[in-house]
C-alpha atoms as a PDB file:
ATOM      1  CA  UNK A   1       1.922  13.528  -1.831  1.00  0.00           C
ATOM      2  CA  UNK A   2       4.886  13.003  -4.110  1.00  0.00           C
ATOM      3  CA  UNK A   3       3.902   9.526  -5.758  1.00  0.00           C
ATOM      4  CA  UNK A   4       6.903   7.348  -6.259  1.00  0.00           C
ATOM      5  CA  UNK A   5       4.887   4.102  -6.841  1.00  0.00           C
ATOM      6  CA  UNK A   6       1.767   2.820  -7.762  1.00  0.00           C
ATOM      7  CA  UNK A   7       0.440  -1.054  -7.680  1.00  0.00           C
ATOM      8  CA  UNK A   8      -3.031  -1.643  -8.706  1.00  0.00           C
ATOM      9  CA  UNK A   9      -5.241  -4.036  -5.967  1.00  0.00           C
ATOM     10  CA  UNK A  10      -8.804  -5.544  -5.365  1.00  0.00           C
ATOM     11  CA  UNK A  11     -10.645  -6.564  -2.630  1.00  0.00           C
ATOM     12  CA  UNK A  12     -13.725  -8.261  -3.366  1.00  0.00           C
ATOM     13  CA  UNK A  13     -15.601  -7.023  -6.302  1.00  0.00           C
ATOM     14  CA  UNK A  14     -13.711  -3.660  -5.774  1.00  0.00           C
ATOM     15  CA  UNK A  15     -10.704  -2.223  -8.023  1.00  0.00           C
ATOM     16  CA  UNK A  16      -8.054   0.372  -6.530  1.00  0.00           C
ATOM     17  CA  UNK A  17      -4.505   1.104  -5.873  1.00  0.00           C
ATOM     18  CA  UNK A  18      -2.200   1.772  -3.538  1.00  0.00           C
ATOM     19  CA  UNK A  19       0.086   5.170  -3.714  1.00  0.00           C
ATOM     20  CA  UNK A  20       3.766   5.480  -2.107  1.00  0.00           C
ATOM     21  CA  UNK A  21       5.589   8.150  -1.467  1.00  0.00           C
ATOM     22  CA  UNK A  22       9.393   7.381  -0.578  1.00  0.00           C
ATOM     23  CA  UNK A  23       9.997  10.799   0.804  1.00  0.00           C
ATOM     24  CA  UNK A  24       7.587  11.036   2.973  1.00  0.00           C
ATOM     25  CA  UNK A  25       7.759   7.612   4.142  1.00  0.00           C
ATOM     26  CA  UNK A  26       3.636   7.297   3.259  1.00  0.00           C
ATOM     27  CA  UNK A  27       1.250   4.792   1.596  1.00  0.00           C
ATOM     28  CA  UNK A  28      -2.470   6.015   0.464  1.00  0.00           C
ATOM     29  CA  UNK A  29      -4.696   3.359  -0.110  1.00  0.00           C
ATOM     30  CA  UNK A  30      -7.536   4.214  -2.790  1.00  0.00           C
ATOM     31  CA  UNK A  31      -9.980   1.319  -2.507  1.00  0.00           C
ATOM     32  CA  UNK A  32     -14.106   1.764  -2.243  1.00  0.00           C
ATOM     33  CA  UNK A  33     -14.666  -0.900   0.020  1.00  0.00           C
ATOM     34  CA  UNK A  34     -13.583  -0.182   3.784  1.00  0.00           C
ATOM     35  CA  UNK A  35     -12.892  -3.384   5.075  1.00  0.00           C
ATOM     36  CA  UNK A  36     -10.337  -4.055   2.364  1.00  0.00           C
ATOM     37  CA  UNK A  37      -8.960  -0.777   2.879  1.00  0.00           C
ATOM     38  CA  UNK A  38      -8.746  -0.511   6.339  1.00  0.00           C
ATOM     39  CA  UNK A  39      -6.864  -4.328   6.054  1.00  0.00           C
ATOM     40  CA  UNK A  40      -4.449  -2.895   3.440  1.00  0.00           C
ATOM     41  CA  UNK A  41      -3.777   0.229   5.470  1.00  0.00           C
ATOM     42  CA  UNK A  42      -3.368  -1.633   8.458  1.00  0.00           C
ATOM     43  CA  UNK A  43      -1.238  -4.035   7.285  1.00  0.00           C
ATOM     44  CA  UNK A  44       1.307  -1.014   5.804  1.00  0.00           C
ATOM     45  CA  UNK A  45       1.203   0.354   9.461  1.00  0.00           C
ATOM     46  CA  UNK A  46       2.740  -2.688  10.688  1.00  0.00           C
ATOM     47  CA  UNK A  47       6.290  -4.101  10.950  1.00  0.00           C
ATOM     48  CA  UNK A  48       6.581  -8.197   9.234  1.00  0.00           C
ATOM     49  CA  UNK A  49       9.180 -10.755   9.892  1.00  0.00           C
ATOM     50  CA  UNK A  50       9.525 -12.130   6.293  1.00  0.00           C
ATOM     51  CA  UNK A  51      11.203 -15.388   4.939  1.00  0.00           C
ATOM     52  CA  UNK A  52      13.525 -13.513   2.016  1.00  0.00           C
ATOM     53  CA  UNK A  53      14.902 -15.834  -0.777  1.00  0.00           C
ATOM     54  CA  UNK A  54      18.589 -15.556  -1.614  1.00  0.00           C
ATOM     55  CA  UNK A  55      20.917 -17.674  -3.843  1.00  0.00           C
ATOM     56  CA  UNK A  56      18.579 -20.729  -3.874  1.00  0.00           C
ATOM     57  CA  UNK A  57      14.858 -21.738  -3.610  1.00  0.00           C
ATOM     58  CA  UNK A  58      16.156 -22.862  -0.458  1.00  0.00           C
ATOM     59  CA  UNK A  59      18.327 -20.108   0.937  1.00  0.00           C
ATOM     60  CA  UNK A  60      15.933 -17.941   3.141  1.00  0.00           C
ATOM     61  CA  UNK A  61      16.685 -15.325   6.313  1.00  0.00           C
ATOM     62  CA  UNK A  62      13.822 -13.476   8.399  1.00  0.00           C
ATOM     63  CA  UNK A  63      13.808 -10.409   7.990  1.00  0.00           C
ATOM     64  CA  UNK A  64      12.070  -7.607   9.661  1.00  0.00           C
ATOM     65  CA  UNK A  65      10.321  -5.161   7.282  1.00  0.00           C
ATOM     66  CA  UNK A  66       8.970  -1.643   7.518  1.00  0.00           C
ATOM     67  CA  UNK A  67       6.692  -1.167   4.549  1.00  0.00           C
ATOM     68  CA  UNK A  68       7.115   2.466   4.580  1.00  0.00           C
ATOM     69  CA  UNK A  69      10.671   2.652   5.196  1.00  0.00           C
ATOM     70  CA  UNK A  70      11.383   2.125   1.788  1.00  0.00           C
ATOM     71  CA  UNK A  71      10.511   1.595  -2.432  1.00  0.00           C
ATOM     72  CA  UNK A  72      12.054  -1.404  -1.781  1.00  0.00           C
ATOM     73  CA  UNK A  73      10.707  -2.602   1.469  1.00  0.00           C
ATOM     74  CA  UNK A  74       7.131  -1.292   0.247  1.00  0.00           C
ATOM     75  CA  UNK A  75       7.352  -3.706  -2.248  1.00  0.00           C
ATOM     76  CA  UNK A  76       8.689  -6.804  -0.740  1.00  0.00           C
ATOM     77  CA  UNK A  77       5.959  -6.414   2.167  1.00  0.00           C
ATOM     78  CA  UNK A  78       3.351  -6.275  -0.808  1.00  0.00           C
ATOM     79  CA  UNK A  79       4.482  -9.859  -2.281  1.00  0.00           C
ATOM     80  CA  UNK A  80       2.810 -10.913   1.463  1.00  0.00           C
ATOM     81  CA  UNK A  81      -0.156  -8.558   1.473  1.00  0.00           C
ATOM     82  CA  UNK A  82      -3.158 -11.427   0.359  1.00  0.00           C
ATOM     83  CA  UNK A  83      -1.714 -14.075   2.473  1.00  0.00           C
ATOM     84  CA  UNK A  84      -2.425 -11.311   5.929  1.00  0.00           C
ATOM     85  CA  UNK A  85      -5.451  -9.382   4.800  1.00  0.00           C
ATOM     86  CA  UNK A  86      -7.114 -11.166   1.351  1.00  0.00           C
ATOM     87  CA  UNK A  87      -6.323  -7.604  -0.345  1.00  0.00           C
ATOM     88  CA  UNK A  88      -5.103  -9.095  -4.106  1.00  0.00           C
ATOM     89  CA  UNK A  89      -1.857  -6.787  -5.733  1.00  0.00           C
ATOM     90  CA  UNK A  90      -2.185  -6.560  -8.999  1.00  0.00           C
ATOM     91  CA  UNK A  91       1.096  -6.070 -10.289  1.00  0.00           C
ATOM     92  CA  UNK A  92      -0.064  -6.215 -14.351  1.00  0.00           C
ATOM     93  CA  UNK A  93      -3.303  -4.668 -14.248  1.00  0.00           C
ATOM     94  CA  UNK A  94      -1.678  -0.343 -15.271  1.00  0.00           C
ATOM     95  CA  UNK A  95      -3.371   1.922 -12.398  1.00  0.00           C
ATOM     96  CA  UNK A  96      -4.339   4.295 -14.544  1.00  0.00           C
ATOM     97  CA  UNK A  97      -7.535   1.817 -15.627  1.00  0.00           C
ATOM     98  CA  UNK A  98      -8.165   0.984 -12.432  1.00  0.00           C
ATOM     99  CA  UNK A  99      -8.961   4.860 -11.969  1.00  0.00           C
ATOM    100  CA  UNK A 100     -11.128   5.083 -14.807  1.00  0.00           C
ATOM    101  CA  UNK A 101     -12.696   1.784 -13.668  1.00  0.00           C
ATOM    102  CA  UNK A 102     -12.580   0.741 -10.385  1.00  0.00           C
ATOM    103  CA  UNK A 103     -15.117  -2.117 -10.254  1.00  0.00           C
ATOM    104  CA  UNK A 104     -14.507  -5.598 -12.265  1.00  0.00           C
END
């Protein structure tokens, strides 16, 4: 797997991260607990009709998103991730701690 992109997440009392490979159109979610995983990969399986902002805080469309089809898709459908499966994206925390130390 040719890693394009790489968030950091939790679930629980758990640490991981979530790989994505543009090319092959392919998420790997690295995350001790199951439930939180199986939610996360779940959710990437799945299609989303998403409100996307525009010009103003008040300019939105639905759109449908793939979360594989894309960098940028993958990313927008992770901005919605804790509100469908409680899986937390840690977009500060750098991945490479979370590897070393994947429990808070």
């Amino acid at each position: 797997m040719a890693v394009t992109f790489s968030v950091a997440i939790s679930y629980g009392k758990d640490l991981g991260w979530i790989d994505y490979d543009a090319e092959a159109k392919q998420a790997a979610v690295n995350l001790a607990n199951e439930e939180g995983k199986s939610l996360a990969e779940k959710y990437l399986s799945e299609k989303h009709n998403i409100s996307v902002p525009h010009e103003t805080l008040m300019d939105f469309t639905q759109e449908t998103v793939d979360p594989l089809a894309d960098e940028a898709s993958f990313k927008l459908a992770l901005t919605r991730l804790w509100n469908e499966t409680q899986v937390h994206v840690d977009w500060s925390r750098p991945v490479d701690y979370v590897r070393e130390h994947p429990h808070y």
